[in-house]
Protein backbone atom coordinates (compact mmCIF):
# COMPACT_ATOMS: atom_id res chain seq x y z
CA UNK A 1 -144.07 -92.44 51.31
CA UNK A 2 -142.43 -94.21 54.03
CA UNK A 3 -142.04 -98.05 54.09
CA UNK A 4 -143.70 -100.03 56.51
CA UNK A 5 -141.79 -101.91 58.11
CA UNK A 6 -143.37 -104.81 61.07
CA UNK A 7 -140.85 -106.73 62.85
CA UNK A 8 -137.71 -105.55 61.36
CA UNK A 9 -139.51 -107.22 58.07
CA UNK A 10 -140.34 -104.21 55.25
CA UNK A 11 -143.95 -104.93 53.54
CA UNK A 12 -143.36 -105.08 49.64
CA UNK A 13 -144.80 -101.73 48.14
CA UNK A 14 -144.75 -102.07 44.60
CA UNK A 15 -148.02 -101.88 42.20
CA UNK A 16 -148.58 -105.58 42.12
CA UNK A 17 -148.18 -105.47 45.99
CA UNK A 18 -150.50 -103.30 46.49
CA UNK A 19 -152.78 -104.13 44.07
CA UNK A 20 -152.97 -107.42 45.76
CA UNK A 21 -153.17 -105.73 49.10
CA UNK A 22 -156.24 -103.90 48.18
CA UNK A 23 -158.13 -107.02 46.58
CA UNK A 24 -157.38 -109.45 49.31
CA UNK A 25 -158.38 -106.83 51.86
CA UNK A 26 -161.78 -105.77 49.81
CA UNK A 27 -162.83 -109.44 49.55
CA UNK A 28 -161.54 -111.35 52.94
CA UNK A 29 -162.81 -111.21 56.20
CA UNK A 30 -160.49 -109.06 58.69
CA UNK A 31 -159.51 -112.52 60.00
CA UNK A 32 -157.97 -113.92 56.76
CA UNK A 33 -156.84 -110.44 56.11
CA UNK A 34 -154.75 -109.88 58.97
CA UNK A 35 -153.75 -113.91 58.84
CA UNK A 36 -152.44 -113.68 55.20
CA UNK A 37 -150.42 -110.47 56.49
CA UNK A 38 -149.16 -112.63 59.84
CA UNK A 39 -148.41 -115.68 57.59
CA UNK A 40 -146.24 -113.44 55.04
CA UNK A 41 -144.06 -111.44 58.30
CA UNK A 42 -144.02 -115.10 60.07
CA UNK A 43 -143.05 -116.63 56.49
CA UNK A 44 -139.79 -113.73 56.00
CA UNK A 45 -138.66 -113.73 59.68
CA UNK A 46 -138.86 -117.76 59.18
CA UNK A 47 -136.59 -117.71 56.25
CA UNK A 48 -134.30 -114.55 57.53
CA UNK A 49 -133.33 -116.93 60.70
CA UNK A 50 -132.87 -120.11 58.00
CA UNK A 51 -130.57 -117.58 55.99
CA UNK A 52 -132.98 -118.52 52.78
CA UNK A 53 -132.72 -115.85 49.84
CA UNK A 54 -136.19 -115.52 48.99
CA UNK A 55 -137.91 -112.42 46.40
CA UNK A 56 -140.49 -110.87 49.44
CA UNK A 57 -142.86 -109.57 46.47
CA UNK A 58 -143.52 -113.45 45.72
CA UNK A 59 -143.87 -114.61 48.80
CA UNK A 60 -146.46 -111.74 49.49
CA UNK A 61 -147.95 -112.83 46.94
CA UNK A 62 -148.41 -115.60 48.19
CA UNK A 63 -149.30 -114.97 51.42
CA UNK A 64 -152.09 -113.12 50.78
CA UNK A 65 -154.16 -115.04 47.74
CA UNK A 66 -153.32 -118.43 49.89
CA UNK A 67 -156.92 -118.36 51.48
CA UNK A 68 -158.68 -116.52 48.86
CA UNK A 69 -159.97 -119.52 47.68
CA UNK A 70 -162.23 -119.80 50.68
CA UNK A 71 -164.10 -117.30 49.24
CA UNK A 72 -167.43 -117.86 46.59
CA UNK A 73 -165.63 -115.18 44.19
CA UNK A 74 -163.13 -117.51 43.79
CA UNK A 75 -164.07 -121.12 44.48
CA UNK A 76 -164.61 -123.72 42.29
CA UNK A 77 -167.07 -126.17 42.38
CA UNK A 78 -164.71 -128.97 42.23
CA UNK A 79 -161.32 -127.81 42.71
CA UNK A 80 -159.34 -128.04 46.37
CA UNK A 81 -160.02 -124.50 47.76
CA UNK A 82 -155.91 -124.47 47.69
CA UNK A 83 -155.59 -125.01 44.10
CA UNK A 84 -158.76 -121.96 43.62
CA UNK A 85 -156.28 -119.67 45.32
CA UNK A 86 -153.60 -121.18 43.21
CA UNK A 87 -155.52 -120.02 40.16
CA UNK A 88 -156.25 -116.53 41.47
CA UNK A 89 -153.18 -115.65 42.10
CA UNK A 90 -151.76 -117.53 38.29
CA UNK A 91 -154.50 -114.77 37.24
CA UNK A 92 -153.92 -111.73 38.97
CA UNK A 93 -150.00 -112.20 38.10
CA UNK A 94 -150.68 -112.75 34.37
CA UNK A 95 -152.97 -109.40 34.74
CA UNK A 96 -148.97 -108.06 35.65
CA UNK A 97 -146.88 -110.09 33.19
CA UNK A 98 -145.19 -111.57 35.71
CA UNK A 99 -142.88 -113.95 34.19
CA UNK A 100 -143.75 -118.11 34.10
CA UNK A 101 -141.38 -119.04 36.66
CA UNK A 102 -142.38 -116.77 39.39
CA UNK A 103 -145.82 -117.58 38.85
CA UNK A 104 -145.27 -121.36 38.84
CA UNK A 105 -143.45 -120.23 42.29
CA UNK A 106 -146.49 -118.60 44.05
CA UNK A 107 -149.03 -121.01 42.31
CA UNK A 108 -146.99 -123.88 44.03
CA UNK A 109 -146.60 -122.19 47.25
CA UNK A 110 -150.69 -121.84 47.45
CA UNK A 111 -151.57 -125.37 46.18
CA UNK A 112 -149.37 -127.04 48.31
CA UNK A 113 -149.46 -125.01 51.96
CA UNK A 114 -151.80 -127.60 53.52
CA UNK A 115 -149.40 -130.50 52.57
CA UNK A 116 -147.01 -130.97 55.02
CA UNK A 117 -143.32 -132.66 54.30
CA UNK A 118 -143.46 -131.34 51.17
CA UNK A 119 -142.93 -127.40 50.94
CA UNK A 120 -139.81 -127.51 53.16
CA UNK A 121 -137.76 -129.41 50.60
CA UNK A 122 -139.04 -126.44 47.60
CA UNK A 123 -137.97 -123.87 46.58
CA UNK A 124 -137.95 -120.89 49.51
CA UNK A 125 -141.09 -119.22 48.19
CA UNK A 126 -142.85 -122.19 48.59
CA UNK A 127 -141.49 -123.25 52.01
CA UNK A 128 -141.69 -120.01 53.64
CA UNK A 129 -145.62 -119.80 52.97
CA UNK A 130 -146.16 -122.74 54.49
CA UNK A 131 -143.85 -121.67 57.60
CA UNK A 132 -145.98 -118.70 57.66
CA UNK A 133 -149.44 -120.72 57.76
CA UNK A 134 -147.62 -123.01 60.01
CA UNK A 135 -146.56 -120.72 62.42
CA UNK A 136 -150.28 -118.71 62.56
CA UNK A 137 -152.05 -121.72 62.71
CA UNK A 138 -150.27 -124.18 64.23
CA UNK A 139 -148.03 -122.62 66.40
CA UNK A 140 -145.24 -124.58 64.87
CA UNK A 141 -141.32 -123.11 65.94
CA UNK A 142 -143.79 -120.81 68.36
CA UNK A 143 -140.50 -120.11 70.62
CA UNK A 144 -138.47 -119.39 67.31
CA UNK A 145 -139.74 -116.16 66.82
CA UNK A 146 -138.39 -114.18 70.02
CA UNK A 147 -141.56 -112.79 71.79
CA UNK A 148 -140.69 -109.24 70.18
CA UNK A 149 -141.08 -110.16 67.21
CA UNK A 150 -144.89 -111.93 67.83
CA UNK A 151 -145.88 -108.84 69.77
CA UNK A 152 -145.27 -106.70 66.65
CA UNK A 153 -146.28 -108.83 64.14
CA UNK A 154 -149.69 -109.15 66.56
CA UNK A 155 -150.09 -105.27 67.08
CA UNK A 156 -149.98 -104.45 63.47
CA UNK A 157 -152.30 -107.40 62.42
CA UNK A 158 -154.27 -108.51 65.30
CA UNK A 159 -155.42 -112.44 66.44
CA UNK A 160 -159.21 -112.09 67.75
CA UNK A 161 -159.73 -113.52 71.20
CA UNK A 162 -161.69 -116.26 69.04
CA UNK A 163 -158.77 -116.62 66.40
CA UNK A 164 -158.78 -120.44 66.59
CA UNK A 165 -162.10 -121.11 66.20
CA UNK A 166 -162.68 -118.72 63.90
CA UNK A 167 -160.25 -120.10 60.94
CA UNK A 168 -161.54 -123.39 61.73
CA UNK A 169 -165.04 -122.01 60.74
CA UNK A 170 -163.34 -120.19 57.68
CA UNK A 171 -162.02 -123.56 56.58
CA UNK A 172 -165.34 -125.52 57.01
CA UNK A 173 -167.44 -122.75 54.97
CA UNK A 174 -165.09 -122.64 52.26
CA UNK A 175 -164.82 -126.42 51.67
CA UNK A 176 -168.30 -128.01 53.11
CA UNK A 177 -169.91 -127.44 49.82
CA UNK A 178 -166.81 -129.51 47.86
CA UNK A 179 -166.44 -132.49 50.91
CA UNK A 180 -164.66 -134.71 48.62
CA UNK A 181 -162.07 -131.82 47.84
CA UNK A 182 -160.36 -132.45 51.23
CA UNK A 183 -159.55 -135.79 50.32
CA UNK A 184 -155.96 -136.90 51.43
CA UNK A 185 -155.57 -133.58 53.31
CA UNK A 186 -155.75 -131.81 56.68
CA UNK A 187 -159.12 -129.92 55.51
CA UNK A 188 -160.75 -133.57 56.47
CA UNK A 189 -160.77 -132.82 60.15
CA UNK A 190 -161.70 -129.43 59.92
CA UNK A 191 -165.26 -130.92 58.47
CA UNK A 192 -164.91 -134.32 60.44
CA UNK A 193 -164.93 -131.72 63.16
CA UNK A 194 -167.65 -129.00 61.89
CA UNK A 195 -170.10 -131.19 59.44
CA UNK A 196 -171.88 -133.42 61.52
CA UNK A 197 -173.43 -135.20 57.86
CA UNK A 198 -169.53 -135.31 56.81
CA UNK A 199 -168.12 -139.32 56.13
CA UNK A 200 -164.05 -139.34 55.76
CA UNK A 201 -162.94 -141.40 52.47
CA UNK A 202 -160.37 -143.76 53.73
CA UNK A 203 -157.71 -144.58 50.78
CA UNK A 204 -157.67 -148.22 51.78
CA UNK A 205 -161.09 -148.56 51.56
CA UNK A 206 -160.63 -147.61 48.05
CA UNK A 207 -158.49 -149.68 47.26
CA UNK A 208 -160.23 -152.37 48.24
CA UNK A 209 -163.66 -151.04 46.78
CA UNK A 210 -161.98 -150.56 43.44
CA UNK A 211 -163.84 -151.73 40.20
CA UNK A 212 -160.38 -153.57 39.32
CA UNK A 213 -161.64 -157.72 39.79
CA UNK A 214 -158.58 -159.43 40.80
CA UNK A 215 -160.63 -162.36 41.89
CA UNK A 216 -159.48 -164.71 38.43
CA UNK A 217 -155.73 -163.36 38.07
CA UNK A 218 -153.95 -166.16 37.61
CA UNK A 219 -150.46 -167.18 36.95
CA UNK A 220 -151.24 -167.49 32.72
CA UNK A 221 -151.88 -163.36 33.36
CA UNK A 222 -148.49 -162.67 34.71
CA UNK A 223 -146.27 -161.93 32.34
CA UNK A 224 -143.25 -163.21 32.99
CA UNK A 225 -140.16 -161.11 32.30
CA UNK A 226 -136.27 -162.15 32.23
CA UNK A 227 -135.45 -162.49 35.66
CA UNK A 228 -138.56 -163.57 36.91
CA UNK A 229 -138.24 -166.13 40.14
CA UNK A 230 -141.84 -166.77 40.03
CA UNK A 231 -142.79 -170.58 40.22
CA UNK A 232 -142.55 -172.42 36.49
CA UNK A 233 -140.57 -168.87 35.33
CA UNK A 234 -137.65 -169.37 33.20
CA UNK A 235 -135.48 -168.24 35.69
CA UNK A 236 -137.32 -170.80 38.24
CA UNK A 237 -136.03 -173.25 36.40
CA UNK A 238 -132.70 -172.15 35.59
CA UNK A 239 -133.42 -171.97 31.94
């Protein structure tokens, strides 16, 4: 059987490859089909220009469960939809005795791919999946990839016309049932956007709505610790 290759980038064919190749494309839609395929050739042509060594079976792996909680198979009712796909993949790998490590790789590359800053500094698995998501979604380092390398990666795993819209309506159904789930991350616009019924949590405003009562704190509740320059300290008054 000949390798296929997209891009100058060879798709991992071993049984856990395609294994996972056959579940993600009997229970996606062809849009997060072909996306998880895009974000996994935009992830390896991301890290072959950064000259990262990365294991291409992981971050296929990756790649493809990263949206597959978005689906009811595998969402929770109150887990982030990232951390569902997390788990299914933590699964699916145990189902392979993968070992610990590689599995804490993909798990972390899953959980974390709508959390920008933070991937990039991980380890390659990890960054490149978010690169990949990056570059489908957001167009980020667009004119990075030479335009031979889109139009492949395009041919062999299409963007409908309606591509844009269409994730952003993947996104809302697989979260508007969980709306406190997208707390502190970028899935909040996507229902700010989609829900009309949808309020934001501000983390300020919890903070200040906290049940802590800081109204009677007083300076006989601080303790006051060597070094303290507070007024009446020990230190306050040289002693």
């Amino acid at each position: 059987m000949t390798n296929t290759i997209i891009a100058g980038i060879e798709i991992p064919d071993s049984a856990i490859a395609r294994a996972a190749t056959e579940l993600v494309r009997d229970t996606e839609t062809d849009l997060l089909y072909n996306h998880s395929r895009r974000v996994f050739l935009f992830g390896a042509l991301s890290g072959n220009r950064k000259g990262l060594k990365y294991d291409p079976e992981l971050l296929y792996l990756g790649a493809m469960f990263h949206d597959m909680g978005l689906m009811p198979a595998y969402s929770s009712e109150n887990y982030r939809f990232e951390v569902d796909g997390a788990n299914a993949a933590r699964d699916f790998m145990t189902q392979y005795r993968m070992n610990e490590y590689d599995i804490d790789q993909v798990w972390a590359s899953i959980a974390l791919h709508t959390t920008p800053g933070v991937p990039e500094h991980m380890k390659p698995v990890v960054a490149l999946v978010t690169a990949g998501v990056e570059m489908d979604v957001l167009g980020l380092s667009y004119n990075e990839f030479s335009v031979d390398q889109r139009n492949q990666v395009v041919a062999a795993h299409p963007r409908e016309k309606t591509f844009k819209n269409g994730i952003i309506d993947a996104f809302a159904q697989g979260t508007i049932k969980k709306p406190e789930t997208t707390f502190g991350n970028v899935k909040a616009d996507v229902l700010e956007l989609r829900d009309p019924s949808y309020k934001r949590l501000n983390f300020c405003q919890i903070i200040l709505g906290s049940a802590w009562d800081d109204s009677h704190a007083d300076h006989a509740d601080h303790a006051h610790h060597a070094g303290c320059a507070c007024t009446g300290g020990a230190a306050a008054q040289g002693e």
